[in-house]
N, C-alpha and C. Protein backbone atom coordinates (compact mmCIF):
# COMPACT_ATOMS: atom_id res chain seq x y z
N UNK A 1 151.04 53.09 86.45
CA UNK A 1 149.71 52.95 85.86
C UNK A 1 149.86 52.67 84.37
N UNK A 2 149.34 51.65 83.92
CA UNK A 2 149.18 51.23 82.42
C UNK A 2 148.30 52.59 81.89
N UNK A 3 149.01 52.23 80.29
CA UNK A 3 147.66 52.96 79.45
C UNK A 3 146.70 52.26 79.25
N UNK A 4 146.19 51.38 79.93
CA UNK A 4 145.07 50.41 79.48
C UNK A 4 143.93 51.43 81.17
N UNK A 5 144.83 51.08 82.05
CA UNK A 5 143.94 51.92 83.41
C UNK A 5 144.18 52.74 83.18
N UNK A 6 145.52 54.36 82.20
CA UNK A 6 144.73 55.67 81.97
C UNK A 6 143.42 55.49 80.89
N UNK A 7 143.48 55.07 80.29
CA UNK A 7 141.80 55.01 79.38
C UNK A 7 140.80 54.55 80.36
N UNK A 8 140.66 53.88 81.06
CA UNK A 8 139.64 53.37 82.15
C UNK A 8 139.72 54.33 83.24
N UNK A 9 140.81 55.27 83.65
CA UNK A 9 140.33 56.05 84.71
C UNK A 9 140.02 57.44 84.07
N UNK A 10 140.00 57.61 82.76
CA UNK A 10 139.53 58.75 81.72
C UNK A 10 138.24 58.99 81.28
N UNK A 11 137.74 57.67 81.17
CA UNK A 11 136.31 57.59 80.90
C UNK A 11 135.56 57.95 82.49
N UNK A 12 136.22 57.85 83.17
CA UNK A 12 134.93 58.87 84.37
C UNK A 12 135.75 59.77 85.18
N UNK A 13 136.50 60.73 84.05
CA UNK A 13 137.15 61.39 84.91
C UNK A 13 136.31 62.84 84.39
N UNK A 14 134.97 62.77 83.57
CA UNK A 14 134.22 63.61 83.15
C UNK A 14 134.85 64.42 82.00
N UNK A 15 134.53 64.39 81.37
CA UNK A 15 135.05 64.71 79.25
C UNK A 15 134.66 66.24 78.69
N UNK A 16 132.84 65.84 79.60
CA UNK A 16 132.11 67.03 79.70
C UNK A 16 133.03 68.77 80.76
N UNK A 17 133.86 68.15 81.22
CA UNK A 17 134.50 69.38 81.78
C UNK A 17 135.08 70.22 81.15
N UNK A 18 135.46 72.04 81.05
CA UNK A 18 135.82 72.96 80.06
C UNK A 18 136.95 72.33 79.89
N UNK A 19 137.96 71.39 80.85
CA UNK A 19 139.38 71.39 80.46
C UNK A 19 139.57 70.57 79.76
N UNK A 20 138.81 69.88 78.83
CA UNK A 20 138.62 69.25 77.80
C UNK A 20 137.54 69.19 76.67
N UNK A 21 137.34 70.83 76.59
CA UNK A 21 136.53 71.44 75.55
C UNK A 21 137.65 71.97 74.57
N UNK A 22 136.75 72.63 73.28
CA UNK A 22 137.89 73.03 72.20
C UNK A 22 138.47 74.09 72.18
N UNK A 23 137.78 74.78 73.46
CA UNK A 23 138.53 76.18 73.79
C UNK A 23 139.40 76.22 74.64
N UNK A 24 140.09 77.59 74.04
CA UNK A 24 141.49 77.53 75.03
C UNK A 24 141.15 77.95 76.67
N UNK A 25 142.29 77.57 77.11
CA UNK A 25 142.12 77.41 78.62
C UNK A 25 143.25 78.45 79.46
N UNK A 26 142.16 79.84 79.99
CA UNK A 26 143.16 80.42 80.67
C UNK A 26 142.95 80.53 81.91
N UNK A 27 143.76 80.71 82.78
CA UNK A 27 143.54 81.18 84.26
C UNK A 27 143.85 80.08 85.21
N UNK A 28 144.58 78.84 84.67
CA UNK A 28 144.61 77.55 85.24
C UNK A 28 145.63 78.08 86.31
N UNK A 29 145.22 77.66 87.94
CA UNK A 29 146.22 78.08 88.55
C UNK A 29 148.01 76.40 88.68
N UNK A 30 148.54 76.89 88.24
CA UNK A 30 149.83 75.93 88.11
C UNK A 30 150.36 75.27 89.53
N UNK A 31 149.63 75.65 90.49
CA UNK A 31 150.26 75.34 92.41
C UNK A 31 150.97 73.98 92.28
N UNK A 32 149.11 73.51 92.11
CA UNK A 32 149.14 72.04 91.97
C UNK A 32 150.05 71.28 91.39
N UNK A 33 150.04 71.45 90.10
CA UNK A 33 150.67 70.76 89.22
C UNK A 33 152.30 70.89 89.66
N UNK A 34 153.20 72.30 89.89
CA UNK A 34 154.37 72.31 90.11
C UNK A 34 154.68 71.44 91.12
N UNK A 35 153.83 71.53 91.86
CA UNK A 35 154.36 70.54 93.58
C UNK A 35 154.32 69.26 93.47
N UNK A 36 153.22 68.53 92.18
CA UNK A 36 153.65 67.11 91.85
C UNK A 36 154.80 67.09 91.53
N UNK A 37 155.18 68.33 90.46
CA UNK A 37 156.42 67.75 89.58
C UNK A 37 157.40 68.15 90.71
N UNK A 38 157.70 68.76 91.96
CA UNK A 38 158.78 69.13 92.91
C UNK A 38 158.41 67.50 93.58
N UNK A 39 157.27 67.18 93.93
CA UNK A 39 157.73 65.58 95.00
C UNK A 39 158.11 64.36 93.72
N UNK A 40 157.85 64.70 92.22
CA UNK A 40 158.15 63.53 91.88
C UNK A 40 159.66 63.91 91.46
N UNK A 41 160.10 64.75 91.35
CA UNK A 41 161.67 65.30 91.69
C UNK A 41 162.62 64.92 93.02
N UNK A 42 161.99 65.28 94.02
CA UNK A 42 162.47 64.58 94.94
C UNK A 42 162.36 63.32 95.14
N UNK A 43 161.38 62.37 94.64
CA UNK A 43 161.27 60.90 94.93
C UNK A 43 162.69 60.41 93.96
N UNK A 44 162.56 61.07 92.51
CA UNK A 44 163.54 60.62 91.56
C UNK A 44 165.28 60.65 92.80
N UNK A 45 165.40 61.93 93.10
CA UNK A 45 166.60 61.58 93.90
C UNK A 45 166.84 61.29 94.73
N UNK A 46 166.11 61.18 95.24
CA UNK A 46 165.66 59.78 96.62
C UNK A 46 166.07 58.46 96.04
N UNK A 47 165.51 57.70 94.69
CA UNK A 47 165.24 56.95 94.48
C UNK A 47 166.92 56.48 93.77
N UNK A 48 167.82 57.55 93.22
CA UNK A 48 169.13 57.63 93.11
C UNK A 48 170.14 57.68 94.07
N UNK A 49 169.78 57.82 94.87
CA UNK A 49 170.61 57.95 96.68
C UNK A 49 170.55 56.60 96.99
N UNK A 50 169.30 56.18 97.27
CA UNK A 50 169.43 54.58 97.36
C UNK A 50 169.42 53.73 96.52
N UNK A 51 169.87 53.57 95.25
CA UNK A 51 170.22 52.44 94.39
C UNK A 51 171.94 53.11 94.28
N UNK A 52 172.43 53.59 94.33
CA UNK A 52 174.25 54.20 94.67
C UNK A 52 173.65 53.17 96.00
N UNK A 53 173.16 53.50 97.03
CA UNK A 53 173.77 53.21 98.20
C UNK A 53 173.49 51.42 98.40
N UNK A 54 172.39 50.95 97.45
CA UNK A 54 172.36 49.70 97.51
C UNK A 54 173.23 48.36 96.44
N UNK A 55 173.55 49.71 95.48
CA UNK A 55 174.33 48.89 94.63
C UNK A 55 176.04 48.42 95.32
N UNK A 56 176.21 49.73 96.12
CA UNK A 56 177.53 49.63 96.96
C UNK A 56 177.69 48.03 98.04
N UNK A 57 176.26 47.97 98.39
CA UNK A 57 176.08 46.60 98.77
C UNK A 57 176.17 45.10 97.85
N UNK A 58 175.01 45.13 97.26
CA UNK A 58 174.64 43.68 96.44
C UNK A 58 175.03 44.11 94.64
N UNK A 59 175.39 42.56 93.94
CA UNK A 59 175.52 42.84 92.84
C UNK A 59 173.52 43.37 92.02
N UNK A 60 174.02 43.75 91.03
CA UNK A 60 172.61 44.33 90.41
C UNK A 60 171.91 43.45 89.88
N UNK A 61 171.89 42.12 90.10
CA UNK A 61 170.66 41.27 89.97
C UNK A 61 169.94 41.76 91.43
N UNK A 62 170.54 41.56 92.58
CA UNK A 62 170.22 41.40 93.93
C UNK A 62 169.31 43.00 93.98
N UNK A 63 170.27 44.25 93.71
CA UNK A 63 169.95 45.77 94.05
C UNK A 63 168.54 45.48 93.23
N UNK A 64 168.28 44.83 92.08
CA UNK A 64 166.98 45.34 91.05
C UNK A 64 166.13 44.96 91.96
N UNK A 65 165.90 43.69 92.94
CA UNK A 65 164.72 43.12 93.45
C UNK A 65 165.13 43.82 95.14
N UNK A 66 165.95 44.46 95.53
CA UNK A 66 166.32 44.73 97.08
C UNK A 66 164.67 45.48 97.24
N UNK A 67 163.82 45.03 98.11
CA UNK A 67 162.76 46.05 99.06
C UNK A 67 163.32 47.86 99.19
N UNK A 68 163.74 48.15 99.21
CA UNK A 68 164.08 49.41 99.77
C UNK A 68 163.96 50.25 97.68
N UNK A 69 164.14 49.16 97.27
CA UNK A 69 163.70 49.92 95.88
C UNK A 69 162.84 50.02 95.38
N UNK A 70 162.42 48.58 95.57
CA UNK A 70 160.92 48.39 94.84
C UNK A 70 160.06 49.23 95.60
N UNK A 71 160.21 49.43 96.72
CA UNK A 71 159.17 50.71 97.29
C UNK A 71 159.29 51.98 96.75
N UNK A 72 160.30 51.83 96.75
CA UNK A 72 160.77 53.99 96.30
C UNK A 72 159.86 53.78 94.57
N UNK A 73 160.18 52.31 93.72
CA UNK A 73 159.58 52.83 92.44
C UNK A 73 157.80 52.74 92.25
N UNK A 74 157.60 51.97 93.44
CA UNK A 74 156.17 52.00 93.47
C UNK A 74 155.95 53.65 93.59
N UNK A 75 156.34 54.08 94.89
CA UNK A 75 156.15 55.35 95.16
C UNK A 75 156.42 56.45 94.05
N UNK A 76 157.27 56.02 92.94
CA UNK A 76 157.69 56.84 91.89
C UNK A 76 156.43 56.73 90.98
N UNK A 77 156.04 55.38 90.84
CA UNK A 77 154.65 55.10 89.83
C UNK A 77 153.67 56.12 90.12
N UNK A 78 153.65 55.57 91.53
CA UNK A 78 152.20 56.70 91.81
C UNK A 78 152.08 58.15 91.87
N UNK A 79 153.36 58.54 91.95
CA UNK A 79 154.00 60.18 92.21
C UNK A 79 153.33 60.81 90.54
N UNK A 80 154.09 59.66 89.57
CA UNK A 80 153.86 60.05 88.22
C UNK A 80 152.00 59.93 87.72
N UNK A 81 151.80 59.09 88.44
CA UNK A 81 150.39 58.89 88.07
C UNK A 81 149.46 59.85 88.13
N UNK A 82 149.92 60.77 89.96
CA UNK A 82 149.13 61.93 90.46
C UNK A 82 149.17 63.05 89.67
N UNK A 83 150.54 62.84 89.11
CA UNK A 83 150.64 63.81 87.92
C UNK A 83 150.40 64.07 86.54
N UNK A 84 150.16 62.31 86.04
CA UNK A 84 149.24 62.74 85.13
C UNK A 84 147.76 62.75 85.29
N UNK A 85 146.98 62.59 86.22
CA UNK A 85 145.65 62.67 86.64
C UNK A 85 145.56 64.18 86.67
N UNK A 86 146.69 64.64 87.70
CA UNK A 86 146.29 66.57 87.35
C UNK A 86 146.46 67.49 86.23
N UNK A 87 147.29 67.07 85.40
CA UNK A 87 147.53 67.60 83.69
C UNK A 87 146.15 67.20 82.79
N UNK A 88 145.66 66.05 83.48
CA UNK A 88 144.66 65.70 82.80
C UNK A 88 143.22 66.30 83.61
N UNK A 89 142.76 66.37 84.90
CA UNK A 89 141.76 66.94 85.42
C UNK A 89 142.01 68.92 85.15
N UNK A 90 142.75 69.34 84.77
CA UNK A 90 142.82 70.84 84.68
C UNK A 90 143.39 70.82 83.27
N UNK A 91 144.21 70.15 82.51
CA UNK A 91 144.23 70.66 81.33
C UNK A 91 143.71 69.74 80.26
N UNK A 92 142.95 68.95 80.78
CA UNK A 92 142.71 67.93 79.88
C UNK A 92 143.86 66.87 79.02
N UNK A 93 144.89 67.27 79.35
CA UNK A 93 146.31 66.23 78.32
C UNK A 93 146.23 65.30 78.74
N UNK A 94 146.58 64.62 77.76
CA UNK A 94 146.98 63.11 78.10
C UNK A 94 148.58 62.74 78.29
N UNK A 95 149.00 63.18 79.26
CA UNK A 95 150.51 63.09 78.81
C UNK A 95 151.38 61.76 78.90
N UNK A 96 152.41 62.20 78.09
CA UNK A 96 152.88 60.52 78.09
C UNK A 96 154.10 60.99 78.40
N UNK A 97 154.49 61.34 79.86
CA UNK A 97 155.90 61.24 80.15
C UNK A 97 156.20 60.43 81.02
N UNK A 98 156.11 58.86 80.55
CA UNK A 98 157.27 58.15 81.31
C UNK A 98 157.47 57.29 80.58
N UNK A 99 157.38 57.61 79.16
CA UNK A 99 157.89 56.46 77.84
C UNK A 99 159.56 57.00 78.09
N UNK A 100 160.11 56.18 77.43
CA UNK A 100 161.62 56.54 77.10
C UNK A 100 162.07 56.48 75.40
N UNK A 101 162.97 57.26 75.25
CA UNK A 101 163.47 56.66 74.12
C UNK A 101 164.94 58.06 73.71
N UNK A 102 165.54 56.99 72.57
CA UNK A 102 167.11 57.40 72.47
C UNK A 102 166.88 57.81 71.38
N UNK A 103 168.30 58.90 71.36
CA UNK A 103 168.63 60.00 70.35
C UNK A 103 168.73 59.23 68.97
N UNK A 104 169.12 59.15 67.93
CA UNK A 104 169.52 58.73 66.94
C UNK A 104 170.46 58.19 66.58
N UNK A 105 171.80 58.72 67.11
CA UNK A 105 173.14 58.23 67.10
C UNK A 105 173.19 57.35 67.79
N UNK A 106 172.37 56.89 68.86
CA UNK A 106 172.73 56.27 70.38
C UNK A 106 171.84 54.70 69.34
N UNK A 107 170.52 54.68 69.21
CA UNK A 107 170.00 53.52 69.01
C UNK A 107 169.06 53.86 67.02
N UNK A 108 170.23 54.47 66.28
CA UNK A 108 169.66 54.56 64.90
C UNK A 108 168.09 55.60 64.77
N UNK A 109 167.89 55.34 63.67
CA UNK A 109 167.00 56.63 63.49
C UNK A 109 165.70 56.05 63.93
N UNK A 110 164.69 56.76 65.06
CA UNK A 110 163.80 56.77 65.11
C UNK A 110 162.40 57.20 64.21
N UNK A 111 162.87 57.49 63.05
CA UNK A 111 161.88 57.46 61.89
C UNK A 111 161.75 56.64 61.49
N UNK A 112 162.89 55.69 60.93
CA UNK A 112 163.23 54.25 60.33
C UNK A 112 161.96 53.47 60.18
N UNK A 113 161.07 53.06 59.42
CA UNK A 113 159.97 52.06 59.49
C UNK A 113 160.42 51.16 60.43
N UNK A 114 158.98 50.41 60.93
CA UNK A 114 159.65 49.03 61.91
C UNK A 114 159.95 47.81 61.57
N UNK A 115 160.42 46.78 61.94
CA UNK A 115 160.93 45.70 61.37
C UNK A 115 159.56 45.10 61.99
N UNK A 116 159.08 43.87 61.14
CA UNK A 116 158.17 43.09 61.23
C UNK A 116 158.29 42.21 62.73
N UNK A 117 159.83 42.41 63.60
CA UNK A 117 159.63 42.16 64.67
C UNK A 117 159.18 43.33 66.06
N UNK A 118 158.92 44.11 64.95
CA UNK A 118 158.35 45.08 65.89
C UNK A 118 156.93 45.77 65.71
N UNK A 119 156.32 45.23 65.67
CA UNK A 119 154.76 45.39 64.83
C UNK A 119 154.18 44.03 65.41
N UNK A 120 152.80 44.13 65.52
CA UNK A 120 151.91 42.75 65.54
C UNK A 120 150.24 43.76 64.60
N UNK A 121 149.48 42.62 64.56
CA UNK A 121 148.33 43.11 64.33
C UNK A 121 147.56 42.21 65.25
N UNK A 122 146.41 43.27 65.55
CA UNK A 122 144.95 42.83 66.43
C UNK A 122 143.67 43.02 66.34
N UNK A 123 143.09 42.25 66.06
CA UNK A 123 141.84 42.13 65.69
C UNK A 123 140.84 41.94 66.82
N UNK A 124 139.72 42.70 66.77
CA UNK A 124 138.09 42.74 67.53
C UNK A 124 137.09 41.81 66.51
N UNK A 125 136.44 40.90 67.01
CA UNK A 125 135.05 40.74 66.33
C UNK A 125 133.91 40.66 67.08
N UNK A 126 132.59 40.07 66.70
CA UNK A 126 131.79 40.56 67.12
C UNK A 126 130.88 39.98 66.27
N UNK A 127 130.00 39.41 66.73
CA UNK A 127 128.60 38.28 66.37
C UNK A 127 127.53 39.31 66.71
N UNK A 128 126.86 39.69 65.27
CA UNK A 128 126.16 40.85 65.31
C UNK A 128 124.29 40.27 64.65
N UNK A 129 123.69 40.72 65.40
CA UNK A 129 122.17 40.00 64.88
C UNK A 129 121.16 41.18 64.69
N UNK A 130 120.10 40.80 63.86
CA UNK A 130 119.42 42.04 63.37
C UNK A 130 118.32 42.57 65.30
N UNK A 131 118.24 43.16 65.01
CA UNK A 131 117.81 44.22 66.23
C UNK A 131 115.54 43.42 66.78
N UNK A 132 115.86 43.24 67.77
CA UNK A 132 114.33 42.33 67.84
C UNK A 132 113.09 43.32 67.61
N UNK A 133 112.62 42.85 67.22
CA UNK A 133 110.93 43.24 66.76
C UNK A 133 111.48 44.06 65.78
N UNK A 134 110.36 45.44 64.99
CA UNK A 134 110.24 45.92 64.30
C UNK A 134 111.43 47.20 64.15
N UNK A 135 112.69 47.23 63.05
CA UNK A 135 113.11 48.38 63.53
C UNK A 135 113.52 48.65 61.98
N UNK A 136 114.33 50.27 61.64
CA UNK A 136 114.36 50.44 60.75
C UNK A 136 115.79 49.79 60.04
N UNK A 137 116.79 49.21 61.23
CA UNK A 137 118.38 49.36 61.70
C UNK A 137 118.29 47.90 60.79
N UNK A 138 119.36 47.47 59.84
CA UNK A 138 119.63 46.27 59.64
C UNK A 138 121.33 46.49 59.38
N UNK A 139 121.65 44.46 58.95
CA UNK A 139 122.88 44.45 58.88
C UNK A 139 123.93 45.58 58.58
N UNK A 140 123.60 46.40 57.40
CA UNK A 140 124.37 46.81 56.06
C UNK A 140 124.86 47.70 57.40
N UNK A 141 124.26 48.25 58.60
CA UNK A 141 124.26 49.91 59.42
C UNK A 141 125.30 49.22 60.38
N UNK A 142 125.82 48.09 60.60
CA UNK A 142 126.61 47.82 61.31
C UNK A 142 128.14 48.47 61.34
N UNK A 143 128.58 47.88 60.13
CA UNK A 143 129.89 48.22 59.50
C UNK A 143 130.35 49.94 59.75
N UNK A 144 129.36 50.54 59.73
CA UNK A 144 129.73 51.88 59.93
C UNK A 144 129.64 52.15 61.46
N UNK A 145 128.79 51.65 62.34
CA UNK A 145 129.20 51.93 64.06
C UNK A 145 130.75 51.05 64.35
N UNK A 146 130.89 49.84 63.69
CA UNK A 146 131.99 49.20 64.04
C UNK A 146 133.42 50.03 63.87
N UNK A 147 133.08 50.92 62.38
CA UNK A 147 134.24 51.41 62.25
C UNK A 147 134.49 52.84 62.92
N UNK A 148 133.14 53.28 63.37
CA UNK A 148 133.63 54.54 64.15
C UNK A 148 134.22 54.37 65.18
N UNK A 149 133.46 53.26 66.24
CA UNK A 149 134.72 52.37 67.03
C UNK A 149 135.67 52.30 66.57
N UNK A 150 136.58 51.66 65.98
CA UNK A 150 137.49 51.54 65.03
C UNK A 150 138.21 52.59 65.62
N UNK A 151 137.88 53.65 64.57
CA UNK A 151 138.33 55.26 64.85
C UNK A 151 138.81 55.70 66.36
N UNK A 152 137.78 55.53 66.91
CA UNK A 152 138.19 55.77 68.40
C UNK A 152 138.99 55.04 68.94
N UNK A 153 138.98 54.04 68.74
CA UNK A 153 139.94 53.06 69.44
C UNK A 153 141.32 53.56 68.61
N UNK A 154 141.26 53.51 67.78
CA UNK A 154 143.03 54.08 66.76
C UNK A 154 143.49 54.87 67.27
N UNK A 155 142.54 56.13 67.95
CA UNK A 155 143.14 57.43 68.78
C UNK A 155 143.23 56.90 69.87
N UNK A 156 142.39 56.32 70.60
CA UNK A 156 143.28 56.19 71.86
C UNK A 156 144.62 55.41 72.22
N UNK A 157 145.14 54.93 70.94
CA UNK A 157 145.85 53.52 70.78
C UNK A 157 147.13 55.22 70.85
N UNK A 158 146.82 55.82 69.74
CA UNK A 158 147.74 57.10 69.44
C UNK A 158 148.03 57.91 70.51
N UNK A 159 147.22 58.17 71.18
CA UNK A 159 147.19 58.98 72.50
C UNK A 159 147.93 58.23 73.71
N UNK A 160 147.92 56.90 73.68
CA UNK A 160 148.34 56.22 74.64
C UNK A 160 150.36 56.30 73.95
N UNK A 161 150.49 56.18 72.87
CA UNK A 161 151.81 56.63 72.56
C UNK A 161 152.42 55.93 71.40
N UNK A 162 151.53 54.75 70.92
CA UNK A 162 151.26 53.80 70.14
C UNK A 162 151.16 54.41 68.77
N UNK A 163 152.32 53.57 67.74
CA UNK A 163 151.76 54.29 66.47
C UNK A 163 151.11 53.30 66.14
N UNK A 164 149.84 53.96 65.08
CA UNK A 164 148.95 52.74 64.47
C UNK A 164 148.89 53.13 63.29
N UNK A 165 149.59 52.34 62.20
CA UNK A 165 150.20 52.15 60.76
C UNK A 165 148.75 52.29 59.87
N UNK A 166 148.35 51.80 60.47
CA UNK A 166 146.83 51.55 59.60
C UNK A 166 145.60 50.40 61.06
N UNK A 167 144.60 50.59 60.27
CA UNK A 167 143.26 49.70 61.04
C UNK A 167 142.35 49.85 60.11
N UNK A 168 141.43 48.97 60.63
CA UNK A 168 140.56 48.79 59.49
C UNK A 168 139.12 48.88 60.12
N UNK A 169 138.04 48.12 59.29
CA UNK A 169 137.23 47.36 59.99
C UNK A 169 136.34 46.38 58.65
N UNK A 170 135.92 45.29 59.07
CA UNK A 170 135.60 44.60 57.65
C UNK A 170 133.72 43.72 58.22
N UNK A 171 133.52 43.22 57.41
CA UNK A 171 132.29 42.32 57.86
C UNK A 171 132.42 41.16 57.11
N UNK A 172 132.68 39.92 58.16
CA UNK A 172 132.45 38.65 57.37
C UNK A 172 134.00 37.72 57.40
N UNK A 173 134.66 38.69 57.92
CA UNK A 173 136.28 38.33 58.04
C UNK A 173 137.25 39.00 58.53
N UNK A 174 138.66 38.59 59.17
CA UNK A 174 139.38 40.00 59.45
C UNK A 174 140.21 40.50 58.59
N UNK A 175 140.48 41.44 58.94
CA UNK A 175 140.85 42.53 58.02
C UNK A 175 142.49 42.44 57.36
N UNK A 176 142.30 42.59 56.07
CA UNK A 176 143.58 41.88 55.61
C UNK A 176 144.07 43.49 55.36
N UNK A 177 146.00 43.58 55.60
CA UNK A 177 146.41 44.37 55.54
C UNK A 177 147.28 44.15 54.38
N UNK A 178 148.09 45.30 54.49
CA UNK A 178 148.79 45.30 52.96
C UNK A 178 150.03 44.04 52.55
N UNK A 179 150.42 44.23 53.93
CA UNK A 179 151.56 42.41 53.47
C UNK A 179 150.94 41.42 53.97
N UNK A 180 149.94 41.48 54.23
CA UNK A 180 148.80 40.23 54.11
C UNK A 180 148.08 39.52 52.64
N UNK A 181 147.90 41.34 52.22
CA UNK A 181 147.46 41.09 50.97
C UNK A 181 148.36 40.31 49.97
N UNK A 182 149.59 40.98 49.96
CA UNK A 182 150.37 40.24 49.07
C UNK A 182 150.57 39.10 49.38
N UNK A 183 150.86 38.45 50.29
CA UNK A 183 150.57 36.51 50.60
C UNK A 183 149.06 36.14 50.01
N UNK A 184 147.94 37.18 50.07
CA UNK A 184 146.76 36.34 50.01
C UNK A 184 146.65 36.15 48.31
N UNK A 185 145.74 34.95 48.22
CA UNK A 185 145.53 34.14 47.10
C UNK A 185 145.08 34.91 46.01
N UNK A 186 145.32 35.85 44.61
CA UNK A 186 144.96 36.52 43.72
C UNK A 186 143.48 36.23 43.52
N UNK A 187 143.38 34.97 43.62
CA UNK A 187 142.08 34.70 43.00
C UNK A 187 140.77 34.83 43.94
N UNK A 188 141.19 35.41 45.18
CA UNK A 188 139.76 35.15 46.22
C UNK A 188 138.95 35.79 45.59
N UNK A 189 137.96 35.73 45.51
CA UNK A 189 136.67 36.49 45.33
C UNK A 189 135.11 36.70 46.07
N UNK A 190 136.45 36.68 47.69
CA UNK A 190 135.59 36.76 48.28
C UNK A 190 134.81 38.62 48.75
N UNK A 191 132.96 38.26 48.84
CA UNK A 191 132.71 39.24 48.92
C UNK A 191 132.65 40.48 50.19
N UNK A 192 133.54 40.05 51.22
CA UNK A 192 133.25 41.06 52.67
C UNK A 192 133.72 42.42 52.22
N UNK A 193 132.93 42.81 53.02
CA UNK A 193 133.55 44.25 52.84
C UNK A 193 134.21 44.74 54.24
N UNK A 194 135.03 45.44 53.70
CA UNK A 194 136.28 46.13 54.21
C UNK A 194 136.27 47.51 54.60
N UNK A 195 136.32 48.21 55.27
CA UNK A 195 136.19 49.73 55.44
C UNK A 195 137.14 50.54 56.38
N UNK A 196 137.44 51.82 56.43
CA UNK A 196 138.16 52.21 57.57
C UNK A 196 139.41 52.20 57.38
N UNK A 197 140.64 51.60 56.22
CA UNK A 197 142.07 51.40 56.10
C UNK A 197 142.38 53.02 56.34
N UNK A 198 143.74 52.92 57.22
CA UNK A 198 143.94 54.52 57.35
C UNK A 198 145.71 54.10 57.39
């Protein structure tokens, strides 16, 4: 399951429930949850029994695409999925255990800033018109719903496992970041406004 379908199966998995209120949570019974993590334990060495036993066969271009695997990792996807749906329906977490990543010695320091080949930026816009008939709401009130969006979207970007360096939100243009800025032309004077840099 993508983090694009956990955010889509989150939004109606009810928010309004205590296990995702600001209070603490006692009395959760653990049944459930252990017996995902015992079958997605057993699928894992299941899923190691037969890649030994298929690699003994075909070279590992052949073993990566052999049927007898690709089933066991489907079955592993979904094992993990059930399990984060129940961490998340009783404790509300969002958990992110099936990212990977290496020690320090093995692939350098994971603090390290990223290299510009490891970063992109992405931009939302949005063709915005004043509100029909009589209301009190004009342009200027936009910029501030856009960027609370903004906001929300940054956390779920964070929650999904994603660091987000900065975001913005602007009106009239997109949003220039800091080594953007320094390429851009000293002299613009142009007037959009900008809001939201974090």
């Amino acid at each position: 399951m993508s983090e694009h379908q956990h955010d889509e199966h989150d939004e109606h998995s009810g928010h309004d429930n205590p296990s995702h209120g600001p209070e603490p949570l006692v009395g959760v019974d653990a049944t459930d949850l252990h017996a995902a993590v015992a079958a997605l334990a057993a699928a894992l060495h299941g899923y190691v029994d037969a890649a030994v036993g298929v690699r003994a066969e075909f070279g590992s271009t052949e073993a990566d695409e052999d049927p007898r695997i690709l089933v066991l990792e489907s079955e592993i996807g979904g094992l993990n999925a059930r399990l984060y749906d129940l961490l998340h329906e009783r404790l509300g977490l969002h958990a992110d255990l099936t990212g990977m990543s290496w020690g320090e010695d093995e692939h350098g320091d994971a603090d390290a800033p990223r290299s510009d080949a490891e970063v992109d930026t992405f931009h939302l816009g949005f063709v915005v018109g004043p509100p029909p008939g009589t209301s009190d709401l004009s342009l200027e009130s936009v910029l501030d719903l856009v960027e609370q969006g903004g906001a929300e979207l940054a956390q779920h970007l964070v929650d999904a496992g994603f660091e987000v360096g900065e975001w913005g939100a602007s009106r009239g243009a997109a949003v220039e970041f800091e080594d953007e800025l320094d390429d851009a032309d000293e002299d613009d004077d142009s007037d959009d406004d900008v809001t939201g840099m974090s």
